[in-house]
N, C-alpha and C. Protein backbone atom coordinates (compact mmCIF):
# COMPACT_ATOMS: atom_id res chain seq x y z
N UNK A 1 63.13 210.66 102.70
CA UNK A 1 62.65 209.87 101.58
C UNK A 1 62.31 210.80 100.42
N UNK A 2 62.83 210.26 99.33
CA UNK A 2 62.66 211.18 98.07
C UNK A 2 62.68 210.28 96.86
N UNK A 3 61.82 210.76 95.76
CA UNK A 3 61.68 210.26 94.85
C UNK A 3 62.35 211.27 93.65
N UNK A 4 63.32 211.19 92.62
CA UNK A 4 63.74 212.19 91.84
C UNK A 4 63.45 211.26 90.08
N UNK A 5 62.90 212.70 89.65
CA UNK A 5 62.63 212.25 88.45
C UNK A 5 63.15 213.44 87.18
N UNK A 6 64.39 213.06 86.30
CA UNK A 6 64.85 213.53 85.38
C UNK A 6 63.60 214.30 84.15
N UNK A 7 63.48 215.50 84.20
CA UNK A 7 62.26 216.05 83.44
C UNK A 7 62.46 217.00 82.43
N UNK A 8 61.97 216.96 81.49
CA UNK A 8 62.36 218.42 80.58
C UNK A 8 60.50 218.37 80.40
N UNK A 9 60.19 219.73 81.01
CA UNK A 9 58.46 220.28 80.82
C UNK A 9 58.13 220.16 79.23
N UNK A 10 57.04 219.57 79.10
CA UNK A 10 56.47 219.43 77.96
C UNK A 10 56.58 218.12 77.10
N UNK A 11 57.46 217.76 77.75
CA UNK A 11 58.27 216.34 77.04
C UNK A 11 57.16 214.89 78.04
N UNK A 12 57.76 213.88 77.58
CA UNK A 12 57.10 212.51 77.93
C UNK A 12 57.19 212.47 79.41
N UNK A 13 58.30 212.98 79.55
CA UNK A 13 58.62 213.03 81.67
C UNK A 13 57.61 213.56 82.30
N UNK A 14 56.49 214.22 81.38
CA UNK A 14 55.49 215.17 82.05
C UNK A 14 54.49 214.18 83.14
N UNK A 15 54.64 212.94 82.05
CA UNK A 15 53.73 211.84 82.72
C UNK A 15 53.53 211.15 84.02
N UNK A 16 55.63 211.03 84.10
CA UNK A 16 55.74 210.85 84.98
C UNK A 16 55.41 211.48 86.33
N UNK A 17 55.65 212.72 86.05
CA UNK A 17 55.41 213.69 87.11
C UNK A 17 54.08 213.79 87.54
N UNK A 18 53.71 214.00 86.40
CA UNK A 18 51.80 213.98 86.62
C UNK A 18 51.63 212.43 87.69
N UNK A 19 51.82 211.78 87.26
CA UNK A 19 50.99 210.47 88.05
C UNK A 19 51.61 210.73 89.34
N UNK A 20 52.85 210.69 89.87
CA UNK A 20 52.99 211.27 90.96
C UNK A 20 52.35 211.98 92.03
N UNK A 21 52.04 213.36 91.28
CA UNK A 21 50.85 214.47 91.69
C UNK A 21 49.36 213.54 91.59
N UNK A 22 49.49 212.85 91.12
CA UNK A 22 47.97 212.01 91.19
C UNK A 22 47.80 211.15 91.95
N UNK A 23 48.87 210.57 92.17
CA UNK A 23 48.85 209.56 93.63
C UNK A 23 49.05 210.34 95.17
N UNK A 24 49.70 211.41 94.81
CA UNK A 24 49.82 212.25 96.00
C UNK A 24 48.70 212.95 96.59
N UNK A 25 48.17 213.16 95.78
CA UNK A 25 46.53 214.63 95.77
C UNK A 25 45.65 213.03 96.12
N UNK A 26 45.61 211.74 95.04
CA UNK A 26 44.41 211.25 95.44
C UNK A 26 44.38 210.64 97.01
N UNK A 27 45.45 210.30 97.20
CA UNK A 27 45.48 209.41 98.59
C UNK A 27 44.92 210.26 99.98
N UNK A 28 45.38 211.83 99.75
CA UNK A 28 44.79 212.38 100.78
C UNK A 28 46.19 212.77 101.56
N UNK A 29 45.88 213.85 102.40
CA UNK A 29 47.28 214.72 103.00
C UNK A 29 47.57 213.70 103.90
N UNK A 30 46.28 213.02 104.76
CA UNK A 30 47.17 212.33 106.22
C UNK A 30 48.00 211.25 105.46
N UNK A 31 47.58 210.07 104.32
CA UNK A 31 48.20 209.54 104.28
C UNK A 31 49.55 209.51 103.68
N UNK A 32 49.96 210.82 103.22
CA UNK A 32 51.35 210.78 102.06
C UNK A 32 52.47 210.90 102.78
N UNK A 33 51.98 210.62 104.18
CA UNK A 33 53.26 210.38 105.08
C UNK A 33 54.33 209.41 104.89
N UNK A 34 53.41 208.39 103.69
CA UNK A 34 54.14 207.20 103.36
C UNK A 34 54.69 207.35 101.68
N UNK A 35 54.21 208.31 101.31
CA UNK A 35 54.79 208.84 100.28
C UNK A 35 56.10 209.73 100.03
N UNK A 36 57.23 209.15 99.12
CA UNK A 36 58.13 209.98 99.41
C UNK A 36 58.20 211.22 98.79
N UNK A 37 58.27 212.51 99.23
CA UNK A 37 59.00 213.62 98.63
C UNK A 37 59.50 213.84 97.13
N UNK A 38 59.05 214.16 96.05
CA UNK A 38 59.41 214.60 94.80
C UNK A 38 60.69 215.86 94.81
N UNK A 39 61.49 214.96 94.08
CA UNK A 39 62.82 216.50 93.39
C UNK A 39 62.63 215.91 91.73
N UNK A 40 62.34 217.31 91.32
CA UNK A 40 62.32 217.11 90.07
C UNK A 40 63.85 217.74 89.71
N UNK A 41 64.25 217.09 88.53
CA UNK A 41 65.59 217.94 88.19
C UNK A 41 65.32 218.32 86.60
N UNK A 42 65.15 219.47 86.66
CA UNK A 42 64.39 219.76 85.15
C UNK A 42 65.90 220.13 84.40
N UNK A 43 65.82 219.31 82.83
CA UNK A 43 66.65 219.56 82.38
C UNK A 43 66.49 220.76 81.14
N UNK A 44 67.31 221.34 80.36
CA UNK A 44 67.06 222.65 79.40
C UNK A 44 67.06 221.55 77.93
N UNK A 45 65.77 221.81 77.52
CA UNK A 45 65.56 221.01 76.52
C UNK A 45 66.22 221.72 75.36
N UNK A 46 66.76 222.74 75.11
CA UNK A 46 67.27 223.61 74.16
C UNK A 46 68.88 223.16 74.22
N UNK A 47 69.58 222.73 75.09
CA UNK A 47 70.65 221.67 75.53
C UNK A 47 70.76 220.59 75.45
N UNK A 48 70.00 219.52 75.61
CA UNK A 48 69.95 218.32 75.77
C UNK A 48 70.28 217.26 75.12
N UNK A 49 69.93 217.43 73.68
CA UNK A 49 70.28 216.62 72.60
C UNK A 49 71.87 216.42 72.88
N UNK A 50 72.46 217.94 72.63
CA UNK A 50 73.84 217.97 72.76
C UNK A 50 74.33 217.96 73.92
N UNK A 51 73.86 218.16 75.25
CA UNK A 51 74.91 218.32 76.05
C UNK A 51 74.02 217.21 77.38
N UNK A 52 74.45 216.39 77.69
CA UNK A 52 73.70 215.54 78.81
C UNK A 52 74.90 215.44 80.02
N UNK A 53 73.95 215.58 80.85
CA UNK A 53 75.12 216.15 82.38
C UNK A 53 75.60 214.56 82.35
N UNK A 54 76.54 214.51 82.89
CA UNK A 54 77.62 213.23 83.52
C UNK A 54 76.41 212.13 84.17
N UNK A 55 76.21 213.20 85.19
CA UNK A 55 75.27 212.20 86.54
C UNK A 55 74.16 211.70 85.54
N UNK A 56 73.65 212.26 84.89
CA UNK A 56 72.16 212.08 84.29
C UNK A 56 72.33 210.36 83.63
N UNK A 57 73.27 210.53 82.65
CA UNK A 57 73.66 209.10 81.41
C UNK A 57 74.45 208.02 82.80
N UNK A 58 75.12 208.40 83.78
CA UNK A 58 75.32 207.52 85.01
C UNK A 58 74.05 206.40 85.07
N UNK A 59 72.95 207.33 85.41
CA UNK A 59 71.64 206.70 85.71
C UNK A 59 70.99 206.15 84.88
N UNK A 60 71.35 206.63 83.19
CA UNK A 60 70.65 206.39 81.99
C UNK A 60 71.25 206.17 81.06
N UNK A 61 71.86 205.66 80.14
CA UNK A 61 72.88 205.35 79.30
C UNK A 61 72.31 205.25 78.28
N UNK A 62 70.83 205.25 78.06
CA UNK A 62 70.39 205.52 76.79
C UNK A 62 70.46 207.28 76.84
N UNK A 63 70.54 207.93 78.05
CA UNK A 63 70.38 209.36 77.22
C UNK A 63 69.12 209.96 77.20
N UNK A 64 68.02 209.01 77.66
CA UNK A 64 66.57 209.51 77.11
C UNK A 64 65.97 210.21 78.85
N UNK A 65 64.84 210.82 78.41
CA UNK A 65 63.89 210.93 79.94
C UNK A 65 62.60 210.21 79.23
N UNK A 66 61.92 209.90 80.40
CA UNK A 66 62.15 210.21 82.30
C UNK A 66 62.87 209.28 82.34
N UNK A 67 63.68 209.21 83.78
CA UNK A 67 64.72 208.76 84.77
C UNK A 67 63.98 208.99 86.06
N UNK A 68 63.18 207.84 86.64
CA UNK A 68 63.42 207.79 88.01
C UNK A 68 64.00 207.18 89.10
N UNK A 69 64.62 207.84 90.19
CA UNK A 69 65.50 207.29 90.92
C UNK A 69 65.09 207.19 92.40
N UNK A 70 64.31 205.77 92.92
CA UNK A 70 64.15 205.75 94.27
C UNK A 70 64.96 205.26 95.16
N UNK A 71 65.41 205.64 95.90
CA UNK A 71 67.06 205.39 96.48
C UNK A 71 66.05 204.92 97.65
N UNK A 72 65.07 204.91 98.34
CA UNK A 72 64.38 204.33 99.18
C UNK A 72 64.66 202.56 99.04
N UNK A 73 64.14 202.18 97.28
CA UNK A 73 63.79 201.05 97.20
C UNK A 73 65.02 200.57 96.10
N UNK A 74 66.05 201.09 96.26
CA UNK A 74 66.96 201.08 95.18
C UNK A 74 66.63 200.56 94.30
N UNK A 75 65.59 201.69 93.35
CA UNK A 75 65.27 201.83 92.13
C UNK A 75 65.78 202.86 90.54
N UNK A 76 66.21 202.27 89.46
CA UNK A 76 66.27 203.44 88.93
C UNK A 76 65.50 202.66 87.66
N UNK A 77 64.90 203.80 87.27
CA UNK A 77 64.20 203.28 85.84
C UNK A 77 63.70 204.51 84.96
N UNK A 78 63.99 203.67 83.42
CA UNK A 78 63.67 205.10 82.47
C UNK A 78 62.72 205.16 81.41
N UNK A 79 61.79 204.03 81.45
CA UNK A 79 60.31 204.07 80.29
C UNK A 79 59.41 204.42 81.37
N UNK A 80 58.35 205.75 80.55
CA UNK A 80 57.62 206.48 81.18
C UNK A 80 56.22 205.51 81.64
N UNK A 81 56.26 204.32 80.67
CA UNK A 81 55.01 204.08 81.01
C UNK A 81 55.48 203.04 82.10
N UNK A 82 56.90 201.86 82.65
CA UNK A 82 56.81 201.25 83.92
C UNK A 82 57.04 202.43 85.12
N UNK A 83 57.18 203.06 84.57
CA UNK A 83 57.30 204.68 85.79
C UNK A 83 55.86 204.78 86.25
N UNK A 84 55.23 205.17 85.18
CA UNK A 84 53.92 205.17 86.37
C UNK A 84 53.28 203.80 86.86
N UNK A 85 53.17 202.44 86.34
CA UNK A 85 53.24 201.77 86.61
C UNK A 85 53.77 201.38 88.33
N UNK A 86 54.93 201.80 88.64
CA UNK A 86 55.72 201.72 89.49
C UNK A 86 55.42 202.36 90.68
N UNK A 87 54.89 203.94 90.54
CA UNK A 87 54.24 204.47 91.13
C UNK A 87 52.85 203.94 91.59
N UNK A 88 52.21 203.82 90.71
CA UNK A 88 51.00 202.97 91.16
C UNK A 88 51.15 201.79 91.84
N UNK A 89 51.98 201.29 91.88
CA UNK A 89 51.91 199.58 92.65
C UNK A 89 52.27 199.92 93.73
N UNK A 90 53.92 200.68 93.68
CA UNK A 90 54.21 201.05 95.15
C UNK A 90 53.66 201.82 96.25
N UNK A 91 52.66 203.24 95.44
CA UNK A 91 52.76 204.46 96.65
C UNK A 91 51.53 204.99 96.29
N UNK A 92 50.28 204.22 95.64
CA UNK A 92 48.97 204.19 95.46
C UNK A 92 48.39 203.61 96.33
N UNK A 93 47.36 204.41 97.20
CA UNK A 93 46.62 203.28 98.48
C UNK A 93 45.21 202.99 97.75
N UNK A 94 44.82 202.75 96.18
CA UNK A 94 43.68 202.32 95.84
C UNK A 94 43.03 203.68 95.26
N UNK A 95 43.41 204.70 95.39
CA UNK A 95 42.66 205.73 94.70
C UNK A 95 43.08 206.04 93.93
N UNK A 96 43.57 205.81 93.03
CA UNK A 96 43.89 206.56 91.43
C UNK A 96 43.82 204.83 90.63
N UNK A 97 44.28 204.08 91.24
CA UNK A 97 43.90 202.68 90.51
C UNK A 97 42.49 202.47 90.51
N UNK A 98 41.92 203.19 91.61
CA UNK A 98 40.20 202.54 91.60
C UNK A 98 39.46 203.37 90.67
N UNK A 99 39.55 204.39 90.56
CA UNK A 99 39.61 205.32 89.49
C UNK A 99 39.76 204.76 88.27
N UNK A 100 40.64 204.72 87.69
CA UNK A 100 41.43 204.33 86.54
C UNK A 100 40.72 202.86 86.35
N UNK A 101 40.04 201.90 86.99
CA UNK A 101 39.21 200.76 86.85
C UNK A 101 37.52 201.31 86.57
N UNK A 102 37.23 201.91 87.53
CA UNK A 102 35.60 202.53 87.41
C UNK A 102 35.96 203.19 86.17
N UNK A 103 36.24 203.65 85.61
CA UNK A 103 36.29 204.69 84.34
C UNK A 103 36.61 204.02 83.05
N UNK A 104 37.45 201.95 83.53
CA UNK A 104 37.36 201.70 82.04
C UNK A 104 35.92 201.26 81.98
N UNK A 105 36.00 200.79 83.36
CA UNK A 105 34.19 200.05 83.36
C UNK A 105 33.11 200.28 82.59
């Protein structure tokens, strides 16, 4: 089980990644058994504009990041904010949402 998310560091994909690492770290080691595996595929942002790999625009046809692809739940999706969204509904056991509630409180 793997979760892959199209990234260029520094860029909006960061988000994605981050919430990831936030659902992973908050849930706790025993439970991320149910969590799948992260591949990030970092792209060269000094490239990108001009040159976008084949596979990448396959998945994305706008061209843009993030791109995530859960082949678990045959998912692919590319706005950063239903990305974390997505993450949170699916592979959050209540700790980063309970969080994220106490703190607007």
């Amino acid at each position: 089980m793997t979760i892959k998310i199209y990234h260029i560091p520094f860029a909006r994909s960061t988000r994605a990644v981050w919430m990831y690492h936030e659902i992973y770290e908050a849930n706790g080691q025993a439970s991320n058994a149910d969590i799948p595996k992260l591949q990030v595929e970092i792209l060269d942002f000094a490239t990108f504009r001009t040159h976008k790999p084949k596979e990448f625009l396959e998945k994305n046809p706008n061209g843009k990041i993030p791109v995530l692809i859960d082949d678990e739940r045959n998912v692919t999706m590319w706005d950063g904010s239903a990305i974390a969204m997505y993450l949170l509904d699916n592979y959050d056991k209540g700790k980063v949402s309970n969080i994220r509630l106490i703190t607007f409180l």
